[in-house]
N, C-alpha and C. Protein backbone atom coordinates (compact mmCIF):
# COMPACT_ATOMS: atom_id res chain seq x y z
N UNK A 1 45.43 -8.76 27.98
CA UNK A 1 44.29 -8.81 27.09
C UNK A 1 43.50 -7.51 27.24
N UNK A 2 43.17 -6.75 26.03
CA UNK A 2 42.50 -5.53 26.21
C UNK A 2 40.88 -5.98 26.56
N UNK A 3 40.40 -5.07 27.91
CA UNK A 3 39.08 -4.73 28.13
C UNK A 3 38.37 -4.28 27.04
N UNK A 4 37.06 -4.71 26.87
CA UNK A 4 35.69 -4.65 25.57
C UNK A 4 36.20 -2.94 25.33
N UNK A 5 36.08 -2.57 26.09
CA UNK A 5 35.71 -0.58 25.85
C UNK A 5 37.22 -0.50 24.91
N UNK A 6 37.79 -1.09 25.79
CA UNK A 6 39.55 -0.33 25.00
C UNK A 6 39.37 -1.32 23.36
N UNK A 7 38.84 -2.59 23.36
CA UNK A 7 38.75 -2.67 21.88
C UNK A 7 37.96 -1.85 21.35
N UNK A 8 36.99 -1.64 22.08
CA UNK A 8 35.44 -1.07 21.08
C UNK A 8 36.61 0.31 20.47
N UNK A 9 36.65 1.01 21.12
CA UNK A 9 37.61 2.15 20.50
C UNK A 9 38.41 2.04 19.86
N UNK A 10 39.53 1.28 19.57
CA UNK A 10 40.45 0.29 18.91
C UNK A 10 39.48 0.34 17.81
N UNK A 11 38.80 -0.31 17.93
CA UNK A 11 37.62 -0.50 16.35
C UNK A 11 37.16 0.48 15.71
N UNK A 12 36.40 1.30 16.72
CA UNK A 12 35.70 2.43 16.12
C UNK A 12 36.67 3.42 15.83
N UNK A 13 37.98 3.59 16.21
CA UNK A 13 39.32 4.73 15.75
C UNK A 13 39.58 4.09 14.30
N UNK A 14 39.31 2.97 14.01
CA UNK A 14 40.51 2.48 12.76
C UNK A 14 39.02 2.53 11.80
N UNK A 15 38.17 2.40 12.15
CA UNK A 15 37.60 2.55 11.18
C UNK A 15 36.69 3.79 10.39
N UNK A 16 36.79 4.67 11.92
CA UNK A 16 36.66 6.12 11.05
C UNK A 16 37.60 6.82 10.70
N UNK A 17 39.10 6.29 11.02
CA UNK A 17 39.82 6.95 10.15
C UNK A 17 40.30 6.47 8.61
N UNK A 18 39.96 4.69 8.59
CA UNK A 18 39.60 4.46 7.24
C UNK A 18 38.90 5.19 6.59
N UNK A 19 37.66 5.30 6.96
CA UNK A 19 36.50 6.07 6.27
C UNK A 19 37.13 7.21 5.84
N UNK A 20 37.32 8.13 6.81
CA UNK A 20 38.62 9.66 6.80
C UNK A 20 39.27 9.68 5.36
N UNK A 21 40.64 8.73 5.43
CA UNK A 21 41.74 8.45 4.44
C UNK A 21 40.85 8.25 3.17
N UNK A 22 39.88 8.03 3.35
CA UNK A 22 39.17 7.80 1.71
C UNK A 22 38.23 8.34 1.44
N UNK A 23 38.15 9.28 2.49
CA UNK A 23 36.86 10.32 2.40
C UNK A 23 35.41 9.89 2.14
N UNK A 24 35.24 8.93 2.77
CA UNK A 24 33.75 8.51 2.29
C UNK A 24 33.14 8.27 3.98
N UNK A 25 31.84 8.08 4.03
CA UNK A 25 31.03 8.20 4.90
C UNK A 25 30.37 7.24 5.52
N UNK A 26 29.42 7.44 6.50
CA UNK A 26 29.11 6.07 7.11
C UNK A 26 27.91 5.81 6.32
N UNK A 27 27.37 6.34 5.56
CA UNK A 27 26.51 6.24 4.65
C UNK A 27 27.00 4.76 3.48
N UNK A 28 28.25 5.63 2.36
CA UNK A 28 28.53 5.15 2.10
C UNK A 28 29.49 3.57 2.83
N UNK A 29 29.41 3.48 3.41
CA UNK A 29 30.16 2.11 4.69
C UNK A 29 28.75 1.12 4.64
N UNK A 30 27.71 1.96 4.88
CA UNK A 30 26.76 1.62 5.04
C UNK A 30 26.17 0.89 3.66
N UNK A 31 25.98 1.64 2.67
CA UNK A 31 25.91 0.99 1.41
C UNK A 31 27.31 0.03 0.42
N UNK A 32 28.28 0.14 0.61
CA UNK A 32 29.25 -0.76 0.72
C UNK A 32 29.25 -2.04 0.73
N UNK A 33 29.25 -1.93 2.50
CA UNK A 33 29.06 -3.18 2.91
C UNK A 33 27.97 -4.06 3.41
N UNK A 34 26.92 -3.20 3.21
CA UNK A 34 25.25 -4.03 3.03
C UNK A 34 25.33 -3.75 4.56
N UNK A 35 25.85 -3.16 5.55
CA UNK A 35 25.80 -3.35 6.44
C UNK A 35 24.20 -2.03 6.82
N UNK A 36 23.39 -2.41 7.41
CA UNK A 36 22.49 -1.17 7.92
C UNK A 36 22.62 -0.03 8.19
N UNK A 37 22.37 1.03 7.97
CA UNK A 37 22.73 2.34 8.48
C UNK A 37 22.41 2.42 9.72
N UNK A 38 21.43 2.32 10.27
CA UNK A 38 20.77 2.30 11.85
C UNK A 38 21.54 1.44 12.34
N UNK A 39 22.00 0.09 12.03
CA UNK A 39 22.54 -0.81 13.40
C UNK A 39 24.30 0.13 13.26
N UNK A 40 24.67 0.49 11.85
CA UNK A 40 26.12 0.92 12.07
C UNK A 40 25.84 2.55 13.35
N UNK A 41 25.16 2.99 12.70
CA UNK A 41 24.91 4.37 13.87
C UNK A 41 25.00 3.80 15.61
N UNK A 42 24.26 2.42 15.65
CA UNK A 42 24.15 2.03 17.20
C UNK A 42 25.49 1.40 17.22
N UNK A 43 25.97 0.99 16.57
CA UNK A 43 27.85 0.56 16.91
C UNK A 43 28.70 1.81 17.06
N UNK A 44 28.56 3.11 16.49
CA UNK A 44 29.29 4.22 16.59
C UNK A 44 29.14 4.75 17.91
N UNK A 45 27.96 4.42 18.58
CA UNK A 45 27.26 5.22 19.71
C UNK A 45 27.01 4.38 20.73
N UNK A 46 27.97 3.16 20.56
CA UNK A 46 28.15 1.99 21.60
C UNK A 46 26.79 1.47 22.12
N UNK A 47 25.72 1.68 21.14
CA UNK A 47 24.53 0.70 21.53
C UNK A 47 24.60 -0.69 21.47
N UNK A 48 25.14 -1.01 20.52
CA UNK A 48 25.39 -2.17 19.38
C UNK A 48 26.96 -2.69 19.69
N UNK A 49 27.20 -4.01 19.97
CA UNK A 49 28.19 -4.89 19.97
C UNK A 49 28.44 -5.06 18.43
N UNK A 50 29.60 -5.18 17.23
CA UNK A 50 29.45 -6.10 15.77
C UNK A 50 30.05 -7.32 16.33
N UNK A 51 28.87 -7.85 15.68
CA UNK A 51 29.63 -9.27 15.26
C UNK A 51 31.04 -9.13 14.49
N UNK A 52 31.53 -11.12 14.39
CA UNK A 52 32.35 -11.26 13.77
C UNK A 52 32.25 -10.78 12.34
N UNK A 53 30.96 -11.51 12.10
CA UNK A 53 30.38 -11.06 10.28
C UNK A 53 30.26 -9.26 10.02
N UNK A 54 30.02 -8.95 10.89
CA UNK A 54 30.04 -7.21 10.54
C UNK A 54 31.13 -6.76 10.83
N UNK A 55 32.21 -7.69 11.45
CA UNK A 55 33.29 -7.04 11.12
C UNK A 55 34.13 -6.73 10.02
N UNK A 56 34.12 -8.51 9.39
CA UNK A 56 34.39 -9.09 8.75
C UNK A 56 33.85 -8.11 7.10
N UNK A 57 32.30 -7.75 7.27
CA UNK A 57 31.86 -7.17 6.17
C UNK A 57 32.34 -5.85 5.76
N UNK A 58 32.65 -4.97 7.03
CA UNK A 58 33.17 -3.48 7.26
C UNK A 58 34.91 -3.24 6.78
N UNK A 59 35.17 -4.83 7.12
CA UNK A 59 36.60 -5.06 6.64
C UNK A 59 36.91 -5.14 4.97
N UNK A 60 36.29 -5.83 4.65
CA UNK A 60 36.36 -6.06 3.18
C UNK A 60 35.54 -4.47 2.21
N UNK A 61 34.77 -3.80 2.68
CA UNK A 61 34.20 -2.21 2.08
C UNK A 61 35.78 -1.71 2.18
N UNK A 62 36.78 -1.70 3.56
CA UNK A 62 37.79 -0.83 3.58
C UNK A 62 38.97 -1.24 3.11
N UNK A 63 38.57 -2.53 2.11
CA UNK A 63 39.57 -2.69 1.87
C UNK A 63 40.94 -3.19 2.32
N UNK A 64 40.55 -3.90 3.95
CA UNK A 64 41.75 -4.39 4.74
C UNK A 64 41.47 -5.61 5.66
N UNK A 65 42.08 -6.17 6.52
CA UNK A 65 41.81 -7.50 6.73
C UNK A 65 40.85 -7.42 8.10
N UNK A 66 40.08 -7.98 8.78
CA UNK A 66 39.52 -7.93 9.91
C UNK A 66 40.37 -7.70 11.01
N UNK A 67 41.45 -8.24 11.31
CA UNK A 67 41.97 -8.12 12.37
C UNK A 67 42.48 -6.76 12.58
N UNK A 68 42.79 -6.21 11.28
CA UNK A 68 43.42 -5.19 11.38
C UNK A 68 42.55 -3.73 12.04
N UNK A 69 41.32 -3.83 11.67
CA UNK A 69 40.24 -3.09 12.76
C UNK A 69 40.35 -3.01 13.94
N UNK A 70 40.75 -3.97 14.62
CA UNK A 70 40.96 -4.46 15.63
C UNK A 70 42.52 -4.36 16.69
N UNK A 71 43.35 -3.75 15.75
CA UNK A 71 44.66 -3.64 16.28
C UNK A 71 45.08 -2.21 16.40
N UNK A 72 45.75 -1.66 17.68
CA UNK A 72 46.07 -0.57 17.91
C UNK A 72 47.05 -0.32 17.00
């Protein structure tokens, strides 16, 4: 079972390189998926744990399934 840190990265790799592949920003991520700009900045910068629901919400802006954030 992967340790929190090795997911958190797992997460935060797949989803800035989503962002990357489609060239859009955490701005736009941010307006997307209704998700906050400030709490997404404290998830980039490991202040902030996401929930299931902000995963879930970040998943559906990119267009791919939740788990898949989540998988190396």
């Amino acid at each position: 079972m992967p340790e929190e840190t090795e997911l958190r990265t797992v997460f935060l790799t797949q989803v800035k390189t989503r962002l990357s592949q489609r060239q859009k920003s955490l701005n736009w991520l941010a307006d997307f998926s209704g998700v906050n700009r400030g709490y997404l900045s404290q998830i980039f910068r490991s202040q902030k744990t996401p929930t299931i629901n902000i995963v879930a919400r970040l998943a559906i802006a990119l267009e791919c399934e939740p788990w898949e954030l989540l998988k190396d």
